[in-house]
Protein backbone atom coordinates (compact mmCIF):
# COMPACT_ATOMS: atom_id res chain seq x y z
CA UNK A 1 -102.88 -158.49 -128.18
CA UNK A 2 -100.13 -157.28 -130.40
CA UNK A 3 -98.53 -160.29 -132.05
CA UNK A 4 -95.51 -159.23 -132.01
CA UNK A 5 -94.94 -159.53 -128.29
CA UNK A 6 -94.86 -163.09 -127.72
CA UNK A 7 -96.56 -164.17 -124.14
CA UNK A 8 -93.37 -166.18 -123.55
CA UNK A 9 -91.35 -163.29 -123.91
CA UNK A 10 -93.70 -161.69 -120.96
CA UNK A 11 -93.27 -164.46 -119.18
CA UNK A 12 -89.93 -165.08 -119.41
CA UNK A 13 -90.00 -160.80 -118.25
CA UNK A 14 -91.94 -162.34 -115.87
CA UNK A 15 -89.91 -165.20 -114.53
CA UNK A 16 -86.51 -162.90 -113.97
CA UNK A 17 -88.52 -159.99 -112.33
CA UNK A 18 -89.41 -162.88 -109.59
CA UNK A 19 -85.67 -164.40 -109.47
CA UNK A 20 -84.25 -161.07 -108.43
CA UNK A 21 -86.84 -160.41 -106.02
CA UNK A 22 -86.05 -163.50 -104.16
CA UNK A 23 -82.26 -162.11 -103.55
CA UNK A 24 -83.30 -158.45 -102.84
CA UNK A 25 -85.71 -157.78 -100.16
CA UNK A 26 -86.12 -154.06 -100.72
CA UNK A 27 -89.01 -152.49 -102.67
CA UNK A 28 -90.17 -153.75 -105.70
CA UNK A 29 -90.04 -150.71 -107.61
CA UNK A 30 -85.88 -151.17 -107.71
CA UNK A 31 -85.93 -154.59 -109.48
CA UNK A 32 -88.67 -153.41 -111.87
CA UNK A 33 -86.53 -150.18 -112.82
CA UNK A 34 -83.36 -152.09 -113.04
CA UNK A 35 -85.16 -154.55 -115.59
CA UNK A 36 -86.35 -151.66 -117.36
CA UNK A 37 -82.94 -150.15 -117.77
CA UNK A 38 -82.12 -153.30 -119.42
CA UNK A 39 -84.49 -154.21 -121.83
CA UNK A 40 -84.53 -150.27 -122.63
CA UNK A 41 -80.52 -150.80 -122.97
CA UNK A 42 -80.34 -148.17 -120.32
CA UNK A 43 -78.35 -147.69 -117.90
CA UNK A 44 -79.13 -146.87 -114.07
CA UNK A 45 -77.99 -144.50 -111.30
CA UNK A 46 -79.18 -145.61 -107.47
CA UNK A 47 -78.73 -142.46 -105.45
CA UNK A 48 -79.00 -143.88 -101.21
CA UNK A 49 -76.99 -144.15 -98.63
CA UNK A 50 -74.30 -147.79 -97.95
CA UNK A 51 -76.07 -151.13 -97.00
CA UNK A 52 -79.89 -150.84 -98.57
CA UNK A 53 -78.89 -153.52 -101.14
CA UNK A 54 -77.33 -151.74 -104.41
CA UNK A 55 -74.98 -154.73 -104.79
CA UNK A 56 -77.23 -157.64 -104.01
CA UNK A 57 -79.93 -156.48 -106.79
CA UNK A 58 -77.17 -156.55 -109.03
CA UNK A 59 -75.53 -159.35 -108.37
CA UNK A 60 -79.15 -161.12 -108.49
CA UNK A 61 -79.79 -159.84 -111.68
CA UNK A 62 -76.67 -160.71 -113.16
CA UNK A 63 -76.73 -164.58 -111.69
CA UNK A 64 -80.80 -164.30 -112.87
CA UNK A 65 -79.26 -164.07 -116.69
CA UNK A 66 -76.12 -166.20 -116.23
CA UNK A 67 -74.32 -163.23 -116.90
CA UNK A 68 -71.01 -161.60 -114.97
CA UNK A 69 -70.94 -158.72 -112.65
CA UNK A 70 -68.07 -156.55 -111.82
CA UNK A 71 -68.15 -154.39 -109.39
CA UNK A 72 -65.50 -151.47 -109.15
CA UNK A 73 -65.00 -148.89 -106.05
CA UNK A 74 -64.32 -145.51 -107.34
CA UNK A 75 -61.98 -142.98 -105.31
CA UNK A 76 -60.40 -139.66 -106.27
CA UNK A 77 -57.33 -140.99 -107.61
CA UNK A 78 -59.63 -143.74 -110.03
CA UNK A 79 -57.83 -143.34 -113.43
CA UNK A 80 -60.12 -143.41 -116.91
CA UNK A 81 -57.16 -146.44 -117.87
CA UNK A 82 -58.66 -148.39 -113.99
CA UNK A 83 -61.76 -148.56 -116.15
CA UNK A 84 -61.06 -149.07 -119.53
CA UNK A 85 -57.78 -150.65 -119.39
CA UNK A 86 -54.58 -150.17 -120.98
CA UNK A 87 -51.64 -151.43 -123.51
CA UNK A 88 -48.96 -153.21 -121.79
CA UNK A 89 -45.83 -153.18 -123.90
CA UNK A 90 -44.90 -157.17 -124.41
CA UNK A 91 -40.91 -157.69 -124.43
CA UNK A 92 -41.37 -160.99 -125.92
CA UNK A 93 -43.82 -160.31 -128.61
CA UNK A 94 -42.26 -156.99 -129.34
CA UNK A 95 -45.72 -155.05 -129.32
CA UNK A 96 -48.81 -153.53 -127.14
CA UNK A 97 -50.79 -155.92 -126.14
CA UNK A 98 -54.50 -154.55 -124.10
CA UNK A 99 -55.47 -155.85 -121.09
CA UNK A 100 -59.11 -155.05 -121.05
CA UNK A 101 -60.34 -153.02 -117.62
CA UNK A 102 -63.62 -153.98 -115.50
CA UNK A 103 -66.10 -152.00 -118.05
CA UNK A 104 -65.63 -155.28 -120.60
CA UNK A 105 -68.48 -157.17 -118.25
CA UNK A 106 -71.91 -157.42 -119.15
CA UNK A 107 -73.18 -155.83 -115.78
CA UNK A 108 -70.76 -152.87 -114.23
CA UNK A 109 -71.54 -152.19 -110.71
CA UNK A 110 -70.03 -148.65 -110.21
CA UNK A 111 -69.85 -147.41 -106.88
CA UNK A 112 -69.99 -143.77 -105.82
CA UNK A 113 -69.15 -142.64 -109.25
CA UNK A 114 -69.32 -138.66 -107.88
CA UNK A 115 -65.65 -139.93 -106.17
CA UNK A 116 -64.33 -140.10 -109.08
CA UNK A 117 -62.55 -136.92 -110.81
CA UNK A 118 -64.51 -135.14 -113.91
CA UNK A 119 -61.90 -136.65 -116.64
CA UNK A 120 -62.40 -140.33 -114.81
CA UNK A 121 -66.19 -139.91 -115.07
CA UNK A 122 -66.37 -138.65 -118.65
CA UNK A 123 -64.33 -141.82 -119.85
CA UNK A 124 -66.75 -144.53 -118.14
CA UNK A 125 -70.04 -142.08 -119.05
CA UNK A 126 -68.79 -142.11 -122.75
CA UNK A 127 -68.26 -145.83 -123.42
CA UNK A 128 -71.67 -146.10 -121.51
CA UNK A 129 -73.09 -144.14 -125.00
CA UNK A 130 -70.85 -145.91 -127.16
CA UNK A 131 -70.68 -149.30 -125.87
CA UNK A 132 -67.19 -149.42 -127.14
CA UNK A 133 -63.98 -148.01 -125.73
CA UNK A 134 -61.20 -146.38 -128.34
CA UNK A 135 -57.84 -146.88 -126.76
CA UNK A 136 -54.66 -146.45 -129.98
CA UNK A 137 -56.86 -145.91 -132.47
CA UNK A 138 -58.50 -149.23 -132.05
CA UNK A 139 -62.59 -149.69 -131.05
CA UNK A 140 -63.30 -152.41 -128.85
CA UNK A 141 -67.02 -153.38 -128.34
CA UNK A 142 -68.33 -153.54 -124.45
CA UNK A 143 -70.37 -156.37 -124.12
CA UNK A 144 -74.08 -156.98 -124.99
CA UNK A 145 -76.16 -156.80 -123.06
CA UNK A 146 -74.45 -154.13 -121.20
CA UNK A 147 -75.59 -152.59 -118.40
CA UNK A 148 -74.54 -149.89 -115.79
CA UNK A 149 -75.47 -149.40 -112.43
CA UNK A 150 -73.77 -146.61 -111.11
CA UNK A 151 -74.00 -145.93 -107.11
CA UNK A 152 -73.86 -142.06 -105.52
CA UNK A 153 -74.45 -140.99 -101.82
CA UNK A 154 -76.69 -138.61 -101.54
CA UNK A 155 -75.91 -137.33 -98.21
CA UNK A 156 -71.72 -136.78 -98.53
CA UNK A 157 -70.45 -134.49 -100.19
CA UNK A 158 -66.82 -133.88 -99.00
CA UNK A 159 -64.20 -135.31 -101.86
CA UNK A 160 -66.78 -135.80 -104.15
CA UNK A 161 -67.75 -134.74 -107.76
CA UNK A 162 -71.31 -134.15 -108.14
CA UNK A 163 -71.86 -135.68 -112.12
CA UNK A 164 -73.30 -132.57 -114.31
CA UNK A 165 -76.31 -132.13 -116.02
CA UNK A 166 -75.06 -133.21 -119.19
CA UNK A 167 -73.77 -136.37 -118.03
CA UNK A 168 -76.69 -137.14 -115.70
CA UNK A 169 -78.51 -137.44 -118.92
CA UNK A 170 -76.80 -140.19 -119.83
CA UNK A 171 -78.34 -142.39 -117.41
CA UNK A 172 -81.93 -143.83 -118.09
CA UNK A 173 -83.64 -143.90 -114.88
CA UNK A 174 -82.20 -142.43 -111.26
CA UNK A 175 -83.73 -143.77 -108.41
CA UNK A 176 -83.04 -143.96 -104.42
CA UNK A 177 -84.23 -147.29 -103.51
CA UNK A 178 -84.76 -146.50 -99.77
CA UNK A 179 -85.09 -148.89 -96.80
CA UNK A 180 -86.92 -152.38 -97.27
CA UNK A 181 -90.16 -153.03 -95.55
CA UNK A 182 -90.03 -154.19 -92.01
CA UNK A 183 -91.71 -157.48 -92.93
CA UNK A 184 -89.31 -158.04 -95.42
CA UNK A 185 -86.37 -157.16 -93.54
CA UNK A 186 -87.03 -158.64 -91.00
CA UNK A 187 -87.23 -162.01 -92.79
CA UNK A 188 -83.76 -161.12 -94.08
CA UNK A 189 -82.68 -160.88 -90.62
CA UNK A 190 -83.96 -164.38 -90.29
CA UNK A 191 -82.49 -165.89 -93.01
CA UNK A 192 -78.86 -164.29 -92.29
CA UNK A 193 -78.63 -161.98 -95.02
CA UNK A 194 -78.88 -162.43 -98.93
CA UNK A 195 -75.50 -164.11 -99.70
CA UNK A 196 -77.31 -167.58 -99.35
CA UNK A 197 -80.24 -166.55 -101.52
CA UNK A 198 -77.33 -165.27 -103.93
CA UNK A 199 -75.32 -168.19 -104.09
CA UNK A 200 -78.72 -170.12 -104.94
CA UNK A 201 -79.52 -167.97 -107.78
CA UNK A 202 -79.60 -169.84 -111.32
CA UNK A 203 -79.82 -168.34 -114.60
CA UNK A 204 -84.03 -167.98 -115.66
CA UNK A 205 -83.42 -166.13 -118.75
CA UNK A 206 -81.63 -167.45 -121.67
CA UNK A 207 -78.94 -164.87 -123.82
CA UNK A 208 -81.37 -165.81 -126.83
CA UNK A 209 -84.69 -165.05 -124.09
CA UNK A 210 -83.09 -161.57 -123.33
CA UNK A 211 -82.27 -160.53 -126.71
CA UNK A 212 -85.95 -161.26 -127.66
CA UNK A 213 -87.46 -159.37 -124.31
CA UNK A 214 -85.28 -156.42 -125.72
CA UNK A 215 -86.47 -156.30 -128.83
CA UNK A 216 -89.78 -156.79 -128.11
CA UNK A 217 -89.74 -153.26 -125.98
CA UNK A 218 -90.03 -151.37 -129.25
CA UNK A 219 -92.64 -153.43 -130.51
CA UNK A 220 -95.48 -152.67 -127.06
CA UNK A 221 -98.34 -150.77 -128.17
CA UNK A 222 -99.00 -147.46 -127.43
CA UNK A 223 -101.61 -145.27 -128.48
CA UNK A 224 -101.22 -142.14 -129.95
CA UNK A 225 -103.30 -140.27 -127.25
CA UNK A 226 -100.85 -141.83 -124.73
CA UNK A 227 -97.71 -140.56 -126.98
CA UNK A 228 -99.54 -137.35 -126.74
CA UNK A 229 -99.54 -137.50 -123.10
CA UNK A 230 -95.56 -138.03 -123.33
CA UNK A 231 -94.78 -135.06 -125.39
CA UNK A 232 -97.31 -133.05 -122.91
CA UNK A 233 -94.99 -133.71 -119.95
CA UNK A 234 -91.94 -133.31 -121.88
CA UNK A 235 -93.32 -130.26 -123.48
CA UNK A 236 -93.92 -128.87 -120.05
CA UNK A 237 -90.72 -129.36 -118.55
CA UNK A 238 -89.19 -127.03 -120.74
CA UNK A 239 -91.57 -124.08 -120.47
CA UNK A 240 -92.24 -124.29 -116.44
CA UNK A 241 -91.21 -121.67 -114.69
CA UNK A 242 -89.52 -123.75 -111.61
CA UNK A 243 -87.32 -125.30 -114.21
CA UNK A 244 -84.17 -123.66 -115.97
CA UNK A 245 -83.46 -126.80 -118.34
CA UNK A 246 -86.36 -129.42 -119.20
CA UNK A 247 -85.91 -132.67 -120.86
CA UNK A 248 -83.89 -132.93 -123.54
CA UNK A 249 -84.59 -134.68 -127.05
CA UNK A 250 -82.62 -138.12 -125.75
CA UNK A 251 -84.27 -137.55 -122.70
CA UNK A 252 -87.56 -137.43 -124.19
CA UNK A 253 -86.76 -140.91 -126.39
CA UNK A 254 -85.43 -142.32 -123.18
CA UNK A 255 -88.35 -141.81 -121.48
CA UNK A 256 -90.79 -143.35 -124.41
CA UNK A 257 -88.43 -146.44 -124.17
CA UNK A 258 -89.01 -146.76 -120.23
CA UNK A 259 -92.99 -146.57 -120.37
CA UNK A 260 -92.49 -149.40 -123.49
CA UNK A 261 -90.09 -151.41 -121.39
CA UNK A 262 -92.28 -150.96 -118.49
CA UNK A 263 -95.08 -152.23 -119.71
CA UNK A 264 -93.28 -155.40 -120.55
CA UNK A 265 -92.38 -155.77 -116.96
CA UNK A 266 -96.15 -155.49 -115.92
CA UNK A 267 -97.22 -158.18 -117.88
CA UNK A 268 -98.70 -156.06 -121.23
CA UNK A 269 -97.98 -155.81 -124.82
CA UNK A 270 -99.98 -152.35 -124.60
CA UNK A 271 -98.29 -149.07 -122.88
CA UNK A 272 -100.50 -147.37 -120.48
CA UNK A 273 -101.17 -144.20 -118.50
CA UNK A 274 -99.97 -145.77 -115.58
CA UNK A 275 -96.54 -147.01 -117.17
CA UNK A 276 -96.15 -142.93 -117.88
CA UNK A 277 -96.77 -142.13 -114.15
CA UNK A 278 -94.22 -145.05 -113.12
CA UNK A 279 -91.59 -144.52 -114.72
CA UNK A 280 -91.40 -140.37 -115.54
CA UNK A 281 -90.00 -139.52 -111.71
CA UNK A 282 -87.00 -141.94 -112.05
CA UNK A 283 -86.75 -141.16 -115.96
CA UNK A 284 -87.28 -138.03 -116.07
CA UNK A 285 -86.09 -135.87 -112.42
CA UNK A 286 -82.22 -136.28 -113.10
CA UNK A 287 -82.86 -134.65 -116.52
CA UNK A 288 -84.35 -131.15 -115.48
CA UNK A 289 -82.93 -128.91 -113.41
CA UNK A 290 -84.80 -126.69 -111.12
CA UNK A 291 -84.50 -122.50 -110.79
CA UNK A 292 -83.84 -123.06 -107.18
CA UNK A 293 -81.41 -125.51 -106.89
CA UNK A 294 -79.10 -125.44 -104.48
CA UNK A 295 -77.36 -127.83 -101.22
CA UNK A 296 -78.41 -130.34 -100.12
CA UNK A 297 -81.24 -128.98 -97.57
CA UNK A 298 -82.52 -132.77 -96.23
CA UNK A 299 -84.60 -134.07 -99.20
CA UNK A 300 -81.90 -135.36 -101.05
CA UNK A 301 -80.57 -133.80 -104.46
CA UNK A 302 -83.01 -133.48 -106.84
CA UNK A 303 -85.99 -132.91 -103.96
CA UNK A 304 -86.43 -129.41 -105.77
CA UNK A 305 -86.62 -131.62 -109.50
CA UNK A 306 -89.02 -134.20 -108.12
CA UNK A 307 -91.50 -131.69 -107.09
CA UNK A 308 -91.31 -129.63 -109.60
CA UNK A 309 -92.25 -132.70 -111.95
CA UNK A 310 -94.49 -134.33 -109.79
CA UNK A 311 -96.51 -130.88 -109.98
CA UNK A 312 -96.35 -131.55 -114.03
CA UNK A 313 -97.55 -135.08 -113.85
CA UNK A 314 -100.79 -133.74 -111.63
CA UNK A 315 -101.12 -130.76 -113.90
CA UNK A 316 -101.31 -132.81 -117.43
CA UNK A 317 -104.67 -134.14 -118.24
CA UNK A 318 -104.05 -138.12 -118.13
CA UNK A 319 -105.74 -139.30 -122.00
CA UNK A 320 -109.00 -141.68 -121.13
């Protein structure tokens, strides 16, 4: 075992992965990217359609860590200063003072972000890289830990602004986290819904406990042959021919973080092949962008880019 993952720190991994999944019923592959994105210091995108639980796994993973949630609708008329904030003039004081916007929380729940206009999106997507927001020539730091997860419906596209390439790279993992199983939602039915499970929620996970999970994500194991196996699939994306952009270089360090982070989540101080094959769709699909793109056609945007890189993954010889 490498000694420099701790097995408290997996278990303490451990012990929040369970907490959230108490709150949100859907499948486990959400809570297990959303932890990812933030021991990675990622952010995430959930591309589905209203009611499948976008909200509830962050407000359990927030109430998991002790740590507050905002959560802020976005609409065409959303102004970068509804985010960020703004200086108030103060009569009394004789001076700006800033009143800090809804980013200044340690998890951002941002729903339907393509609502928003272009200029609106750019300001939230660059404090995202920054963590800090400049407003009159003063930088304020966001929180830490600091995590966005940003909401988009796949299926509507009247009044909206589909994000770019450029800025979908900003986001560590996209996922669509689909509808629970019928067991499990059917036990939600039961039990009324997950605002009682919510309300239960207590913190697992120490601010010290999550600082240490995060920094143990650089220190998981992994084999050269496996960061061979990386490159390969990054390498690939940008020479197919069903692809007119691969992964780019912050893609391709995104993606190494994710399989380290991921292994964390699954109990390991060791990365494996498997982490790879878990984590490239969500990390890497949003990042390419395929020769044939174009509407929506019924398999959700990025159908073409999932394909395309799920044809990769079978392609590349997995390292034994």
């Amino acid at each position: 075992m490498n000694v420099a993952v701790r097995s408290d720190v997996l278990s303490a991994v451990g012990r929040l992965v369970a907490a959230v999944r108490t709150a949100y019923r859907g499948p486990a592959i959400g809570v297990e990217h959303a932890v990812v994105c933030l021991l990675s210091r990622g952010h995430l995108l959930i591309e589905d359609v209203p009611g499948v639980g976008k909200t509830t796994l962050a407000m359990a993973l927030g109430r998991s860590l002790g740590l507050g949630v905002q959560r802020l609708q976005f609409t065409p008329d959303t102004l970068p200063s509804d985010i960020l904030g703004l200086s108030i003039f103060n009569q009394q004081a004789q001076e700006f003072e800033f009143h800090p916007g809804p980013i200044f929380t340690p998890i951002l729940v941002a729903d339907e972000i393509n609502r928003a206009t272009p200029k609106t999106q750019a300001a939230l997507l660059e404090a995202m890289n920054e963590r800090a927001v400049t407003m009159d020539g003063q930088t304020r730091p966001l929180p830490e830990p600091f995590l966005v997860l940003a909401t988009q419906n796949p299926i509507e596209y009247l009044g909206t602004y589909p994000l770019p390439e450029s800025q979908l790279d900003r986001f560590l993992m996209r996922i669509s986290l689909g509808y629970p199983d019928p067991a499990e939602e059917r036990a939600l039915i039961r039990s009324g819904g997950a605002d009682r499970v919510l309300a239960g929620l207590t913190p697992v996970l120490a601010h010290d406990d999550l600082r240490a999970a995060q920094a143990a994500v650089e220190a998981v194991t992994v084999a050269e042959k496996l960061v061979d196996y990386v490159m390969a699939i990054v390498q690939r994306t940008r020479v197919s021919r069903e692809l007119v952009l691969g992964v780019s270089p912050r893609g391709a360090q995104g993606f190494f973080r994710a399989v380290q982070a991921h292994a964390l989540v699954a109990g390991r101080p060791f990365a494996t092949p498997d982490d790879v094959k878990q984590v490239a769709p969500a990390a890497l699909a949003h990042r390419v962008l395929a020769s044939s793109a174009g509407r929506y056609d019924g398999g959700g945007a990025g159908r073409r880019e999932r394909e395309a890189l799920q044809r990769i993954l079978d392609e590349v010889p997995v390292p034994l």
